[in-house]
C-alpha atoms as a PDB file:
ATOM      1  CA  UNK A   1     -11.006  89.095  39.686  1.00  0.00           C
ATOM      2  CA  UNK A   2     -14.024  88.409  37.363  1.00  0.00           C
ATOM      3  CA  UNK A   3     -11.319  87.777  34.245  1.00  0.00           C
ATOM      4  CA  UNK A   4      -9.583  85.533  36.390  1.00  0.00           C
ATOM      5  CA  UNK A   5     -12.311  83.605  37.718  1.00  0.00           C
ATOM      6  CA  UNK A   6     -13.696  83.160  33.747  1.00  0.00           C
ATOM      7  CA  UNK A   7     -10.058  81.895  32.749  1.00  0.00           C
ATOM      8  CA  UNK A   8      -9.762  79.221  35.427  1.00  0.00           C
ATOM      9  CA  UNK A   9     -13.447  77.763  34.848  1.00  0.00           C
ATOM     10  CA  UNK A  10     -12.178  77.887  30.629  1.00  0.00           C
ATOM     11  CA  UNK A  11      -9.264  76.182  31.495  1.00  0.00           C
ATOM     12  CA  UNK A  12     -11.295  73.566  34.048  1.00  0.00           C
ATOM     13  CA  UNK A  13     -13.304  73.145  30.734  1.00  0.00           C
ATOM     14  CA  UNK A  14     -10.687  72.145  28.669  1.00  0.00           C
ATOM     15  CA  UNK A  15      -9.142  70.200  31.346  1.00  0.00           C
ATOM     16  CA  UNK A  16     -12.847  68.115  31.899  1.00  0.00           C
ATOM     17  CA  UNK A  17     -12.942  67.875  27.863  1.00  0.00           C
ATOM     18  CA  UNK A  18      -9.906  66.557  27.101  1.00  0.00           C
ATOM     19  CA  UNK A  19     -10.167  63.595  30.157  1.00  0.00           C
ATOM     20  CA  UNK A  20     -13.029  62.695  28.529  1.00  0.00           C
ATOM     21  CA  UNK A  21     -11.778  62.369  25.134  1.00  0.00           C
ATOM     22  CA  UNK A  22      -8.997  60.820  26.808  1.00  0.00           C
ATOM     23  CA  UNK A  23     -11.460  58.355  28.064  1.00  0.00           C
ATOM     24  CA  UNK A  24     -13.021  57.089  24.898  1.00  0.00           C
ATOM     25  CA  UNK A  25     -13.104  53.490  24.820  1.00  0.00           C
ATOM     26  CA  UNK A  26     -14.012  49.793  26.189  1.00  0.00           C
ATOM     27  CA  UNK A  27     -13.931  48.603  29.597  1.00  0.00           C
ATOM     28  CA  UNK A  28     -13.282  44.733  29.764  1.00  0.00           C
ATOM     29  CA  UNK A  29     -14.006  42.778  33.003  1.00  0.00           C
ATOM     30  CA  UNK A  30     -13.111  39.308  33.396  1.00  0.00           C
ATOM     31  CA  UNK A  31     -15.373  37.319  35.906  1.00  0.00           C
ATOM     32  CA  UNK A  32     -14.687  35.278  38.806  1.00  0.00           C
ATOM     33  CA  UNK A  33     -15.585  31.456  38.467  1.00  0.00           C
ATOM     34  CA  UNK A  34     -15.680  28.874  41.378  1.00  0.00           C
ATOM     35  CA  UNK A  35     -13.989  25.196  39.794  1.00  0.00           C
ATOM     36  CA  UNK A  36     -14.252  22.121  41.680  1.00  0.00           C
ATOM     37  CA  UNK A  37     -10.942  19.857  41.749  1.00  0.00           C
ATOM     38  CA  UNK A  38     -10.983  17.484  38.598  1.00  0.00           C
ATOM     39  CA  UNK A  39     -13.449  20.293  36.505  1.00  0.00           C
ATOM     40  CA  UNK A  40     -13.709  22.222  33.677  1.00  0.00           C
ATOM     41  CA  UNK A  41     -15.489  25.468  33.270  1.00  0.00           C
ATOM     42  CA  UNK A  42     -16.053  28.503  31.733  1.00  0.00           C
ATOM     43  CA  UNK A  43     -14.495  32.557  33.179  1.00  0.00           C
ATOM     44  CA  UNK A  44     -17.367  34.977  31.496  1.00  0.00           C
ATOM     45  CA  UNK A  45     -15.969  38.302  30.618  1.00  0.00           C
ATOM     46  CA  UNK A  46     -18.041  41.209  30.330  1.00  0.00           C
ATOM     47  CA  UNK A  47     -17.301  44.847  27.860  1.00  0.00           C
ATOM     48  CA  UNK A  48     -18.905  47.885  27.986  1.00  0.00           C
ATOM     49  CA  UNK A  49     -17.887  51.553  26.348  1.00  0.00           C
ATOM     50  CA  UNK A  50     -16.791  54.010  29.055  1.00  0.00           C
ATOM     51  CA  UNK A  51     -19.018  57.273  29.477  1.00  0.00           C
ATOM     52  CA  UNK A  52     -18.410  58.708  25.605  1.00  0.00           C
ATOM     53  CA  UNK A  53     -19.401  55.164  24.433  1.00  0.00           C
ATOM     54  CA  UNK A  54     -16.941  53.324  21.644  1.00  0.00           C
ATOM     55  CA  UNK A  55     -18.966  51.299  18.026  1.00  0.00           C
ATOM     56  CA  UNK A  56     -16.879  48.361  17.243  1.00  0.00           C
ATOM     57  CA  UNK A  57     -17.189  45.490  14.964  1.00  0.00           C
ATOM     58  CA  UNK A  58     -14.604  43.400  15.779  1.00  0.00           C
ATOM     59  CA  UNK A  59     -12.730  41.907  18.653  1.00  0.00           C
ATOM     60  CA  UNK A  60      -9.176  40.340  19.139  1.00  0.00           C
ATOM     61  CA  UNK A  61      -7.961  39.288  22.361  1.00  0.00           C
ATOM     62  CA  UNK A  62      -5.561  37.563  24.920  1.00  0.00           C
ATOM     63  CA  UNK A  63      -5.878  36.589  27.847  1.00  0.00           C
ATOM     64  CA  UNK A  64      -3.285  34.838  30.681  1.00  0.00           C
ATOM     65  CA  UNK A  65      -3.495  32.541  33.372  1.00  0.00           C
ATOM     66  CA  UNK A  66      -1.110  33.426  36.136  1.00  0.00           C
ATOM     67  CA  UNK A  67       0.343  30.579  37.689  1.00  0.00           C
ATOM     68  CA  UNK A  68       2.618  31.261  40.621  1.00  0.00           C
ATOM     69  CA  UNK A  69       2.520  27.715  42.598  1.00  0.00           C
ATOM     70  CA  UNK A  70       3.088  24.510  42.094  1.00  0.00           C
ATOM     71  CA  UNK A  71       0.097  23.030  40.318  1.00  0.00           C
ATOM     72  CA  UNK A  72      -1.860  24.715  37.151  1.00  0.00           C
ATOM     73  CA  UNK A  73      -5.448  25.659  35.576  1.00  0.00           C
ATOM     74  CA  UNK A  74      -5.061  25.579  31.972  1.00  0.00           C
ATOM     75  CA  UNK A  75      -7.177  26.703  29.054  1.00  0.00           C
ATOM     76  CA  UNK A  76      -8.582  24.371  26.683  1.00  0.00           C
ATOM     77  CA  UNK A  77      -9.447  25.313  22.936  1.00  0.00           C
ATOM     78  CA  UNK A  78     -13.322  26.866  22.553  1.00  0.00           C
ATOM     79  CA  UNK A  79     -15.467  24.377  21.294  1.00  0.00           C
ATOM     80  CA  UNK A  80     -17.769  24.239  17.253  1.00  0.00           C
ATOM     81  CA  UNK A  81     -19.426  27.523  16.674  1.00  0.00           C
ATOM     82  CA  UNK A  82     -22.337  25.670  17.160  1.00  0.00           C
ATOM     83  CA  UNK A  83     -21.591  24.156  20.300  1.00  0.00           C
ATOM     84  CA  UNK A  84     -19.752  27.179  22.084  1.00  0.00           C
ATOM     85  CA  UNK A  85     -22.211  28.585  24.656  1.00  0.00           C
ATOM     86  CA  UNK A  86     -20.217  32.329  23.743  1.00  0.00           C
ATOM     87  CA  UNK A  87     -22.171  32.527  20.458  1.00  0.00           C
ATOM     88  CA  UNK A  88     -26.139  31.062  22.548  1.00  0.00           C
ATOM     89  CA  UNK A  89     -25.968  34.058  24.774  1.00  0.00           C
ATOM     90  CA  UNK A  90     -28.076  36.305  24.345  1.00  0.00           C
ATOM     91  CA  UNK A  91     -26.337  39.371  25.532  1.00  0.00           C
ATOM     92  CA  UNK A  92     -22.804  38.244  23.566  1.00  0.00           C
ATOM     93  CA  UNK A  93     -21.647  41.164  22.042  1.00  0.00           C
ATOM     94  CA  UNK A  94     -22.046  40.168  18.139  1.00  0.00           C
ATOM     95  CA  UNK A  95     -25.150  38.205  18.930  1.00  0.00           C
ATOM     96  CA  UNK A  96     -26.973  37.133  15.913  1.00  0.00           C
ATOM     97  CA  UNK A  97     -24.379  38.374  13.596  1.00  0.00           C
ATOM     98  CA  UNK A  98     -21.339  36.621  14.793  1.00  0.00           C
ATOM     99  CA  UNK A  99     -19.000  36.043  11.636  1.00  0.00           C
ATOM    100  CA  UNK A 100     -17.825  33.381  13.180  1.00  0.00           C
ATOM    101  CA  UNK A 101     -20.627  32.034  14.215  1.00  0.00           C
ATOM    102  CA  UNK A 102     -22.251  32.646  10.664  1.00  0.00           C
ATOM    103  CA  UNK A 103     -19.505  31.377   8.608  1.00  0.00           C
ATOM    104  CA  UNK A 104     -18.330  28.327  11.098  1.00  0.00           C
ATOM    105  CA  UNK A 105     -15.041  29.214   9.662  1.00  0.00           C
ATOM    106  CA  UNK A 106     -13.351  29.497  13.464  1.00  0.00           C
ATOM    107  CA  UNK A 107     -13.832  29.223  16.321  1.00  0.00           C
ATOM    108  CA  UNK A 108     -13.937  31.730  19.336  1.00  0.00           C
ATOM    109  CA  UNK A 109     -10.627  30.901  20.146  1.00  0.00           C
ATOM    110  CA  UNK A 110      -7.571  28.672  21.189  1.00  0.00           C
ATOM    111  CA  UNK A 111      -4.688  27.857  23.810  1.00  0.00           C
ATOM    112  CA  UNK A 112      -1.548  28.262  23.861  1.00  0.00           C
ATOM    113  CA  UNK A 113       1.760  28.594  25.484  1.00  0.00           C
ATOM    114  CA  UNK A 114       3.398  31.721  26.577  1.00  0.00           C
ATOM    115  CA  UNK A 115       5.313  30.793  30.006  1.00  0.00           C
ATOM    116  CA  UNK A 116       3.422  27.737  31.073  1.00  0.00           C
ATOM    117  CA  UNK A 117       1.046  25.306  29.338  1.00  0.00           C
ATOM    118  CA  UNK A 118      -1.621  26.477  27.920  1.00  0.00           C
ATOM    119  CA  UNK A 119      -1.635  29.522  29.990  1.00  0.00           C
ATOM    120  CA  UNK A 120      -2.801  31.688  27.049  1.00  0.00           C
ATOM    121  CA  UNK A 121      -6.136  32.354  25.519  1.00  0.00           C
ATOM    122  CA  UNK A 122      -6.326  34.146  21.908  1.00  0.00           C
ATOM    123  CA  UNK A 123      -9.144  34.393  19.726  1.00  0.00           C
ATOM    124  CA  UNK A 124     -11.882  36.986  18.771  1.00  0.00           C
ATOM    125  CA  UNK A 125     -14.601  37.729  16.336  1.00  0.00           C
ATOM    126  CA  UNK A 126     -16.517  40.360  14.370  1.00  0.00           C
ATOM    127  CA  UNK A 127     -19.652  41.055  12.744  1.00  0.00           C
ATOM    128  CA  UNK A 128     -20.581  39.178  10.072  1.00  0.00           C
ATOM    129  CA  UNK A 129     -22.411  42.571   8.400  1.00  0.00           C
ATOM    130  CA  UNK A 130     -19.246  44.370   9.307  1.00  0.00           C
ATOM    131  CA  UNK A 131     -21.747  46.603  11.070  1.00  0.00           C
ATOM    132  CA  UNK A 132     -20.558  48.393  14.123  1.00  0.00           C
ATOM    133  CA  UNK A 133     -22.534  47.358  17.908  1.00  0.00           C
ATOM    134  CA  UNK A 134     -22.474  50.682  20.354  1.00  0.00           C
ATOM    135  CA  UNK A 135     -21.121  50.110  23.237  1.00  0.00           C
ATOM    136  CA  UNK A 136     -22.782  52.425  26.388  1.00  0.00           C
ATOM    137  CA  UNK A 137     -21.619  52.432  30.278  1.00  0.00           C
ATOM    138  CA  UNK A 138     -24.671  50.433  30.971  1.00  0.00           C
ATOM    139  CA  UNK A 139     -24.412  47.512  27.834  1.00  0.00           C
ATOM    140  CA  UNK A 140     -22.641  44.684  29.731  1.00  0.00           C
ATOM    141  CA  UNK A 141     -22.196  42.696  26.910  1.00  0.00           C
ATOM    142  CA  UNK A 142     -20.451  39.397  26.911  1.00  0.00           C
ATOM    143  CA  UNK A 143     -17.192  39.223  24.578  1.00  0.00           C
ATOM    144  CA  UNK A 144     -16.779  35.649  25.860  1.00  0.00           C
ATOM    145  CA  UNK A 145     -16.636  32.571  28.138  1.00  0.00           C
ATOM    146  CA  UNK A 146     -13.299  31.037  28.269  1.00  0.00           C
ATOM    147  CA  UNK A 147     -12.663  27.606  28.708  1.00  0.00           C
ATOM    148  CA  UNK A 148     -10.353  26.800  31.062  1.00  0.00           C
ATOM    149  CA  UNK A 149      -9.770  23.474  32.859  1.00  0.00           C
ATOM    150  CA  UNK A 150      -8.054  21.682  36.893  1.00  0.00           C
ATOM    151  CA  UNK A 151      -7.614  18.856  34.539  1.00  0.00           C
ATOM    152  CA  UNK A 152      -3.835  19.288  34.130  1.00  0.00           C
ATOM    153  CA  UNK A 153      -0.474  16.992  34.633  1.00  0.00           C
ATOM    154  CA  UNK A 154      -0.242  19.715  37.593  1.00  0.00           C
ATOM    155  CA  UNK A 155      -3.757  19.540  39.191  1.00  0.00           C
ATOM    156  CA  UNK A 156      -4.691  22.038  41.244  1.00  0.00           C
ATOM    157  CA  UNK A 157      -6.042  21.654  44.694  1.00  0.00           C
ATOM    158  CA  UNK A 158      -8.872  23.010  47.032  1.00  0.00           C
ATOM    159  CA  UNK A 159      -7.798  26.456  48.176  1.00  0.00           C
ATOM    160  CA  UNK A 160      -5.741  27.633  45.223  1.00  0.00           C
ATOM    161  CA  UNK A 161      -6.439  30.694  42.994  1.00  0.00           C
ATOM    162  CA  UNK A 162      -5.239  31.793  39.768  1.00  0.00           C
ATOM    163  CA  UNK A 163      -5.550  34.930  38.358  1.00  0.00           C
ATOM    164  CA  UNK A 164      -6.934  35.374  34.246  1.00  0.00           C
ATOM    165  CA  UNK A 165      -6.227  38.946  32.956  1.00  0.00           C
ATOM    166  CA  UNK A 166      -6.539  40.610  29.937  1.00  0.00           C
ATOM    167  CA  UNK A 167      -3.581  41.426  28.306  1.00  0.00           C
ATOM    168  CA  UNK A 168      -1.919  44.289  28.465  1.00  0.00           C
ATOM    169  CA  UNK A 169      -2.766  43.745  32.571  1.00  0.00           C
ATOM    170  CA  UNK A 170      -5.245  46.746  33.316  1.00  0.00           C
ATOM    171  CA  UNK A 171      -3.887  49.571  31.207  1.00  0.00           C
ATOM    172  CA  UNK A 172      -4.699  52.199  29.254  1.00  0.00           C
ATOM    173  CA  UNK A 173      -3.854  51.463  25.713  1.00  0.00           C
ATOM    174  CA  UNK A 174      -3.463  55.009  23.864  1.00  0.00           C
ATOM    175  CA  UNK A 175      -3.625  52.975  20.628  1.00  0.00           C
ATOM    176  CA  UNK A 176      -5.976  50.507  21.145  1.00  0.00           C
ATOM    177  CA  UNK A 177      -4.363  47.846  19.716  1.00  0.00           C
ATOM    178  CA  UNK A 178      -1.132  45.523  21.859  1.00  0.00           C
ATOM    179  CA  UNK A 179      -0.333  42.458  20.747  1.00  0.00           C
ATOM    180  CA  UNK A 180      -3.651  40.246  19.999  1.00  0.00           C
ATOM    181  CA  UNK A 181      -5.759  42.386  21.610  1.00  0.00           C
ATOM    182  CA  UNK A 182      -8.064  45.437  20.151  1.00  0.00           C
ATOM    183  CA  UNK A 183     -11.250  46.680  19.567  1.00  0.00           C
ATOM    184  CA  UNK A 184     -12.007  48.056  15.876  1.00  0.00           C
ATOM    185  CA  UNK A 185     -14.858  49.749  14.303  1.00  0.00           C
ATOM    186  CA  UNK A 186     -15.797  48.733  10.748  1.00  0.00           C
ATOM    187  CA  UNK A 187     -12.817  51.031   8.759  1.00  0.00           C
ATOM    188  CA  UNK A 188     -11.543  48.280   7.151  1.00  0.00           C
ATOM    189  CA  UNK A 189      -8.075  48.947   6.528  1.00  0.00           C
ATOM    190  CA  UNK A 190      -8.577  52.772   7.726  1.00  0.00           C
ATOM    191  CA  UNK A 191     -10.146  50.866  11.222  1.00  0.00           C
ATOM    192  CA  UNK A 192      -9.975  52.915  14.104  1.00  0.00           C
ATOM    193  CA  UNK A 193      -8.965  50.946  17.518  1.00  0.00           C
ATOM    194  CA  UNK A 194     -10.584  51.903  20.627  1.00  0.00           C
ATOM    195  CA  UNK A 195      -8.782  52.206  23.280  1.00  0.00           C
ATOM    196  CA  UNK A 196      -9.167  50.247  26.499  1.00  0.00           C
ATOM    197  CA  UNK A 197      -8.697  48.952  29.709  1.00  0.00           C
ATOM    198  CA  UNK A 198      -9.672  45.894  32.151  1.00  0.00           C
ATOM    199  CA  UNK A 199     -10.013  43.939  35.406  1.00  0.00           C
ATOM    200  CA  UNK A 200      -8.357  40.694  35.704  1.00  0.00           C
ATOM    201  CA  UNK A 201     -10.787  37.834  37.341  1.00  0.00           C
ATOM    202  CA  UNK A 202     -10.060  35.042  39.528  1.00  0.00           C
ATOM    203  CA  UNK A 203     -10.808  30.922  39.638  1.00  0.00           C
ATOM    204  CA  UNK A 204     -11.057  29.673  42.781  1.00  0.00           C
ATOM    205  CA  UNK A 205     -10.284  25.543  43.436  1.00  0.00           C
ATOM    206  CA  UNK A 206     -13.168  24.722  45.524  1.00  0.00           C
ATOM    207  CA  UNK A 207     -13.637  20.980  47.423  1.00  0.00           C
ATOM    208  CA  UNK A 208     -15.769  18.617  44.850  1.00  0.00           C
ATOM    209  CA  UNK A 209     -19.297  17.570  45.897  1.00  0.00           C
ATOM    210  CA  UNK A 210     -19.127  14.854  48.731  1.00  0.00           C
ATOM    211  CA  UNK A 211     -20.240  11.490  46.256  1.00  0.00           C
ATOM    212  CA  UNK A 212     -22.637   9.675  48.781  1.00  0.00           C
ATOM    213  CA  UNK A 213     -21.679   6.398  50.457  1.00  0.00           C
ATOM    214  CA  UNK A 214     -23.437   3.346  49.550  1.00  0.00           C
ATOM    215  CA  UNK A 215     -24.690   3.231  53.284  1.00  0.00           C
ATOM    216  CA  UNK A 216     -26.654   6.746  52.305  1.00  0.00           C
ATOM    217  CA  UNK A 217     -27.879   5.697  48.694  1.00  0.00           C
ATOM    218  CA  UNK A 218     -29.445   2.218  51.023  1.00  0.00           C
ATOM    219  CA  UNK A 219     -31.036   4.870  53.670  1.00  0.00           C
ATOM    220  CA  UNK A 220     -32.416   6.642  50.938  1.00  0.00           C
ATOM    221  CA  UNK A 221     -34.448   3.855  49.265  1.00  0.00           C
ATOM    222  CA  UNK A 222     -35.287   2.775  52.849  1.00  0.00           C
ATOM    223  CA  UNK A 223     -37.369   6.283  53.152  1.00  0.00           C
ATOM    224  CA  UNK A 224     -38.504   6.322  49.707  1.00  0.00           C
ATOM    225  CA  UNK A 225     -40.229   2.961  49.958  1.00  0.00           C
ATOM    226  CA  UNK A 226     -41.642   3.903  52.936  1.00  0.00           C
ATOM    227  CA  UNK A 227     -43.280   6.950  51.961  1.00  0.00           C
ATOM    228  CA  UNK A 228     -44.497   5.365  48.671  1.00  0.00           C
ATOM    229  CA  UNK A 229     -46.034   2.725  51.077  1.00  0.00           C
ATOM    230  CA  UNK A 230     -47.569   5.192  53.842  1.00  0.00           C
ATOM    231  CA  UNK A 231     -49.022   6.751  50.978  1.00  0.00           C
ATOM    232  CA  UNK A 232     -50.781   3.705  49.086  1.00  0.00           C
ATOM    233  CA  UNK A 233     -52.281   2.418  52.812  1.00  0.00           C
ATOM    234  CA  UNK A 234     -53.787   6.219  53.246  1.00  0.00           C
ATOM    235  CA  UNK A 235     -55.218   5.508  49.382  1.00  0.00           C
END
């Protein structure tokens, strides 16, 4: 019984180890991002390293709108390195030693079509040391804020919601690398790709601010210059 007892806790052992070598790798999640009708904005999207942790120094990735109504959120190219709010945060995941950010040579990324206008996002970056950043459970790092935009030829309305995933949509990826998307370490041509998974996010249409009437902005000044008065006769 004692023998037996020892060979299942071995085997629940090997079992545990290998899940967690199985495991190895980054975790993307794409935000959620209220737009007002007539907007643009940016989705932030977060990556950390699962419990083993993953080192990578560079990023590739693409990302879809999923349209299934009648109207359409788009994505709009990322703006100048040195405009791009991506590269000013302070927890992006290269920060400080972006290549692209360093060399201005790209930018974060771009749209393009796959099924609908502009419902694709590709881009990606690296280190500009081609040093490798750790990623832990607990980093939450920022790989990037996409641009997208209600601005379209279809424009979306109050109410509607469109879902961004990474793609693959939230699988494993033994290899680590499918299509534009992976996460290397600094091999060069020997690079090892981590392997990963993700959440898709979700932009909500919301109503726009109410623009006051004329009849409100008059009310206002009526107040104001009555306070400002009240306030000299107490003087």
């Amino acid at each position: 019984m004692f023998r037996l007892r020892s060979l299942i806790a071995c085997w629940a052992l090997l079992l545990i180890s290998a899940n967690s070598a199985a495991q190895a790798g980054v975790i993307v999640s794409v935000g959620d991002l209220l737009l007002s009708a007539g907007s643009s904005g940016y989705v932030p999207v977060e990556i950390t390293g699962d419990l083993t942790g993953a080192n990578i120094a560079s990023t590739s990735f693409e990302f879809r709108i999923a349209t299934t109504g009648p109207t359409r959120l788009e994505f709009t190219n990322s703006l100048d390195p040195a405009s791009d709010p991506t590269f000013t945060a302070a927890n992006y995941v290269f920060a400080g030693n972006s290549f692209d950010q360093t060399f201005d040579l790209n930018n974060l990324g771009n749209a393009t079509t796959t099924n609908v206008l502009n419902d694709t996002f590709i881009g990606g970056d690296a280190t500009a040391d081609g040093s490798n950043v750790l990623l832990t459970a607990i980093s939450d790092k920022l790989l990037a804020f996409l641009p997208v935009t209600s601005v379209t030829s279809l424009p979306p309305v109050a109410g509607d919601i469109f879902t961004i995933s990474l793609v693959p949509l939230a699988n494993a990826n033994p290899s680590g690398l499918d299509g534009n998307t992976g996460f290397a370490d600094n091999g060069g041509v020997n690079a090892v790709y981590a392997p990963f998974t993700s959440t898709p996010g979700t932009v909500t249409i919301e109503q726009p601010s109410p623009v006051p009437e004329p009849g409100t902005f008059g009310l206002l000044l009526v107040g104001m210059t009555s306070l400002l008065w009240m306030k000299r006769k107490q003087g």
